[in-house]
C-alpha atoms as a PDB file:
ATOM      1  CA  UNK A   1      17.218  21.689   1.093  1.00  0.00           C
ATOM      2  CA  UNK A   2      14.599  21.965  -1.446  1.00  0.00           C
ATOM      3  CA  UNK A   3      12.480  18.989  -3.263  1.00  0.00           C
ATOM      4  CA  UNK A   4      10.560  19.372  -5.985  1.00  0.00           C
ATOM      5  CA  UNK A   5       7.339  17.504  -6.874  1.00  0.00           C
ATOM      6  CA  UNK A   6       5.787  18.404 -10.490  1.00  0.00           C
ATOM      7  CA  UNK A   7       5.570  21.941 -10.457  1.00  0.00           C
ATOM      8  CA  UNK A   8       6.177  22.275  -6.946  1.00  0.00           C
ATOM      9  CA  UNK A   9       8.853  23.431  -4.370  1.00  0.00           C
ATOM     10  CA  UNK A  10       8.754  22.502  -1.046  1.00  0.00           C
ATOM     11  CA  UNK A  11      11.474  23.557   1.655  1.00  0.00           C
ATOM     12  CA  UNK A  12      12.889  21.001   4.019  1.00  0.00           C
ATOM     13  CA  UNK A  13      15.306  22.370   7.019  1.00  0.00           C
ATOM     14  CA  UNK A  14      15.992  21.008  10.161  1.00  0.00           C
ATOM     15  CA  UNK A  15      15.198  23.168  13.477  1.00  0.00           C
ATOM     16  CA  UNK A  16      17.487  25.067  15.087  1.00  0.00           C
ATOM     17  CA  UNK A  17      18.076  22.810  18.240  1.00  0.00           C
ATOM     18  CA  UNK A  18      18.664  20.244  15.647  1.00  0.00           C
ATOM     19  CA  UNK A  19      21.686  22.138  13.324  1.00  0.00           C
ATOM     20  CA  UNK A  20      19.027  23.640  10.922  1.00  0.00           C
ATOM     21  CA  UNK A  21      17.678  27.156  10.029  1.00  0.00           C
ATOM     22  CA  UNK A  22      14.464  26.584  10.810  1.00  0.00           C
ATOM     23  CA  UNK A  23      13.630  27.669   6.939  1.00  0.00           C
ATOM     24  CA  UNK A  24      11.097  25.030   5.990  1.00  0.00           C
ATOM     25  CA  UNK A  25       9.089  21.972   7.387  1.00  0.00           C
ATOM     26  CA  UNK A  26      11.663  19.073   9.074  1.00  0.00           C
ATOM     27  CA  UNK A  27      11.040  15.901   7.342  1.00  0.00           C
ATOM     28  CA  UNK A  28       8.817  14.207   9.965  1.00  0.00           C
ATOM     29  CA  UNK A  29       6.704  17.179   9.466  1.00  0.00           C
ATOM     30  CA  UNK A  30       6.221  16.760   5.758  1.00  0.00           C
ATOM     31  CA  UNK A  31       5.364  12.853   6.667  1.00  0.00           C
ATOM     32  CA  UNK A  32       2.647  13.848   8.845  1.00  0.00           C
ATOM     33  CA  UNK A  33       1.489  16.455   6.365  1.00  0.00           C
ATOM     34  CA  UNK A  34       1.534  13.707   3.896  1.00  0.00           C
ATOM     35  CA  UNK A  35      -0.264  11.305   5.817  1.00  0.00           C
ATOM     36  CA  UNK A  36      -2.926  13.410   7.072  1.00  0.00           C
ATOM     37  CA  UNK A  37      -3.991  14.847   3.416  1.00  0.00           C
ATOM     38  CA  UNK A  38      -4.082  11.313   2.357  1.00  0.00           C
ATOM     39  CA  UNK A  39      -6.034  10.612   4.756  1.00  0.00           C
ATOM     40  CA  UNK A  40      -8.689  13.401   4.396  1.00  0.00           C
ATOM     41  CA  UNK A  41      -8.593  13.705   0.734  1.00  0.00           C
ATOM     42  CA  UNK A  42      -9.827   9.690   1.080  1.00  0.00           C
ATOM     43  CA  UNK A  43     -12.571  10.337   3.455  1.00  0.00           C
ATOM     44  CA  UNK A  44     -14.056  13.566   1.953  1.00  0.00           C
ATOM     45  CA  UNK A  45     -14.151  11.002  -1.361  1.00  0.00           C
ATOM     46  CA  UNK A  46     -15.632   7.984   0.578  1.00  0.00           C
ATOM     47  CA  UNK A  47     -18.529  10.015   2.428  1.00  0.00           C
ATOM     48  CA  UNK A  48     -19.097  12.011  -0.711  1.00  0.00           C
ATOM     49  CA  UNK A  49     -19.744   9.278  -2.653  1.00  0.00           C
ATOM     50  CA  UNK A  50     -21.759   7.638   0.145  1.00  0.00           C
ATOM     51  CA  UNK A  51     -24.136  10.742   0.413  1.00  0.00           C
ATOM     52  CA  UNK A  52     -22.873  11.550   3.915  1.00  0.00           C
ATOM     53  CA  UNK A  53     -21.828  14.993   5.332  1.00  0.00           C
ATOM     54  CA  UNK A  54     -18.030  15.556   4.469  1.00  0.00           C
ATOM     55  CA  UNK A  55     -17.532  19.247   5.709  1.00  0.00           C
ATOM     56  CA  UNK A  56     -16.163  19.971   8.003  1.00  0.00           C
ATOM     57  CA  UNK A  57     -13.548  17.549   7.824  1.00  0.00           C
ATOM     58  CA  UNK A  58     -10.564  17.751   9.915  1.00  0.00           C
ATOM     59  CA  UNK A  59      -7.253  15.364  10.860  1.00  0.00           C
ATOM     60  CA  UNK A  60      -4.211  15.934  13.225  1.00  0.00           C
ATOM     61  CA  UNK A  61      -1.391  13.669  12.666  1.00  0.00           C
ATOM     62  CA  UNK A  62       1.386  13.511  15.217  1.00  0.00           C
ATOM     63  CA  UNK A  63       4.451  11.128  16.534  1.00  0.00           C
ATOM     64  CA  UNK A  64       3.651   9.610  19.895  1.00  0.00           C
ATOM     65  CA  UNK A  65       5.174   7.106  22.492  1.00  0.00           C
ATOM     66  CA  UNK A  66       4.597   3.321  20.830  1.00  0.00           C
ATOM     67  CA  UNK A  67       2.251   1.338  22.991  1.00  0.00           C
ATOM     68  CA  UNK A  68       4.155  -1.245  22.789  1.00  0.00           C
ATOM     69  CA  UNK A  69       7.398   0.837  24.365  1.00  0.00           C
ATOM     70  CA  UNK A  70       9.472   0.583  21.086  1.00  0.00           C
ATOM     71  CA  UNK A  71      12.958   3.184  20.250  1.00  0.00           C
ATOM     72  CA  UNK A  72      10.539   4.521  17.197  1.00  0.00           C
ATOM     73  CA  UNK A  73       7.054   6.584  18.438  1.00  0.00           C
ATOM     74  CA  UNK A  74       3.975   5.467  16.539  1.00  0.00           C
ATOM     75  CA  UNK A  75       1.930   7.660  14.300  1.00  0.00           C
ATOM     76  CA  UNK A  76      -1.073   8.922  15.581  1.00  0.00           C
ATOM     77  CA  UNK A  77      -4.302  10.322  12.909  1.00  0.00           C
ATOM     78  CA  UNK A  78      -7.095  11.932  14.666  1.00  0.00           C
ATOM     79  CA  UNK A  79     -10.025  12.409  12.478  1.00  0.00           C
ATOM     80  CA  UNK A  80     -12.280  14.986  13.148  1.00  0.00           C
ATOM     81  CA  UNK A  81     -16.104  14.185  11.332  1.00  0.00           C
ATOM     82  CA  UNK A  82     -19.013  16.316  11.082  1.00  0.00           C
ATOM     83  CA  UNK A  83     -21.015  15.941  14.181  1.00  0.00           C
ATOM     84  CA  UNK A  84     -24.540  15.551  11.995  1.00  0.00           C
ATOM     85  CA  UNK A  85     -22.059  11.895  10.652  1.00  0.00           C
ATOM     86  CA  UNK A  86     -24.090   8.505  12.175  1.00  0.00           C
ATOM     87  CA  UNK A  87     -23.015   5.756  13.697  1.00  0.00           C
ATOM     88  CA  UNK A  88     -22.544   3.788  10.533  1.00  0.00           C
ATOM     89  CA  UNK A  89     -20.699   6.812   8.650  1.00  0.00           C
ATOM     90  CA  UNK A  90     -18.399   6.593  12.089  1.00  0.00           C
ATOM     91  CA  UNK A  91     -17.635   3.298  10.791  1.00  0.00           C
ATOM     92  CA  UNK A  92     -16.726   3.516   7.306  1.00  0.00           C
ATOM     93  CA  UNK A  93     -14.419   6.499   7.534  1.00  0.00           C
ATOM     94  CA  UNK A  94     -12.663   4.094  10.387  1.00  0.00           C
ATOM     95  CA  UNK A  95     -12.479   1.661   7.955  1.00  0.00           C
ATOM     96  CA  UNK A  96     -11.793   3.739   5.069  1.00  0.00           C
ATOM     97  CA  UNK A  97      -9.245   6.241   6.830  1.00  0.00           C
ATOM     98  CA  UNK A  98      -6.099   4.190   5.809  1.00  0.00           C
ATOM     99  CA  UNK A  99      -6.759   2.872   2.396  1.00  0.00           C
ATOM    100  CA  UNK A 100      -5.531   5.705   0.337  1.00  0.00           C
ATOM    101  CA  UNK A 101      -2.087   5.568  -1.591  1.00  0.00           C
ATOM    102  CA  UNK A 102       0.083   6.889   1.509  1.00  0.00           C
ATOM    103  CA  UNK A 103      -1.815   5.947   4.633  1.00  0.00           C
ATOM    104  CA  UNK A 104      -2.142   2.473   3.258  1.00  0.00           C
ATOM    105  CA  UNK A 105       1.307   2.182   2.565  1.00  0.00           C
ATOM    106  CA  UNK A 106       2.225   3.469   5.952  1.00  0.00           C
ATOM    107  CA  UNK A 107       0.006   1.080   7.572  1.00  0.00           C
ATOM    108  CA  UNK A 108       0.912  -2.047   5.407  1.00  0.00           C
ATOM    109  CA  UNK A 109       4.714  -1.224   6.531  1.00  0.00           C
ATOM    110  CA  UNK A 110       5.613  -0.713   3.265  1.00  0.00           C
ATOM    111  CA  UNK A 111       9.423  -1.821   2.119  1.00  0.00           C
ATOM    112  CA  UNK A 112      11.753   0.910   1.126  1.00  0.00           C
ATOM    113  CA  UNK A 113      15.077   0.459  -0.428  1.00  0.00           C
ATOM    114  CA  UNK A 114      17.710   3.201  -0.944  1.00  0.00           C
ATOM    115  CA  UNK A 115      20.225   3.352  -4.061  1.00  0.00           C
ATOM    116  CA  UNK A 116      23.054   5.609  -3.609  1.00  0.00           C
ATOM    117  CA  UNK A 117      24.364   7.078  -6.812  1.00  0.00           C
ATOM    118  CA  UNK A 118      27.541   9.293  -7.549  1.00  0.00           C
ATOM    119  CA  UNK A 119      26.336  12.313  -9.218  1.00  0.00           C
ATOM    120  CA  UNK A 120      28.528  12.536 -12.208  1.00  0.00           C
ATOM    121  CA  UNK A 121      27.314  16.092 -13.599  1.00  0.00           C
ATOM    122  CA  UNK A 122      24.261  15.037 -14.553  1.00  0.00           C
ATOM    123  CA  UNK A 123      22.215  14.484 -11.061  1.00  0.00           C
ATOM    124  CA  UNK A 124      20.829  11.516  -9.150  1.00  0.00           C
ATOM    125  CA  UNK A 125      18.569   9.360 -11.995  1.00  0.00           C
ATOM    126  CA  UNK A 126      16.333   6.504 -10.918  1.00  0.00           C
ATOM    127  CA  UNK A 127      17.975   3.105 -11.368  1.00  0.00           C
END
């Protein structure tokens, strides 16, 4: 499958083990990829603008087991700071980490509805 975004193509597949080719990033990927620019692009910004060291500036994202032993695994953002970043830069990219457009939305749980249309020759359009 392939999305487009602006200008841009991305590739979505599934794996192998999964009925796929393997050809392009699974959808969870592209979630966590998602998540974790958000989340960096927002911290380089907020210690930038804060005159604190922003380089280098790392984040994994991954699924892992809920804590509280739900079906769905929780999503996990490790955030890697400079080490020269004090105590009190520590603190505002923890508080800062999820208030971007996607992370905050992820956090906050954010409704989704889907509309199935009937393509009709012309494609799927918004309702």
């Amino acid at each position: 499958m392939q999305g487009t975004a602006r200008q841009h193509r991305v590739v979505m597949d599934r794996t192998r083990e999964d009925g796929g080719t393997d050809a392009g990033c699974t959808s969870g990927e592209l979630l966590l990829l998602a998540i974790g620019s958000c989340v960096t692009g927002r911290l380089r910004n907020t210690l930038e603008a804060a005159g604190l060291p922003a380089k280098p500036l790392a984040v994994e994202v991954s699924f892992e087991p809920s804590a509280r032993g739900e079906k769905r695994e929780r999503i996990a953002v490790d955030v890697i700071v400079p080490a020269g970043l004090d105590e009190a830069g520590v603190a505002l990219a923890e508080r800062e980490a999820l208030t971007g457009g996607v992370g905050s939305r992820m956090a906050a749980g954010s409704e989704m509805v889907v509309r199935v249309h009937r393509d009709g020759g012309e494609g799927v359009r918004a309702a």
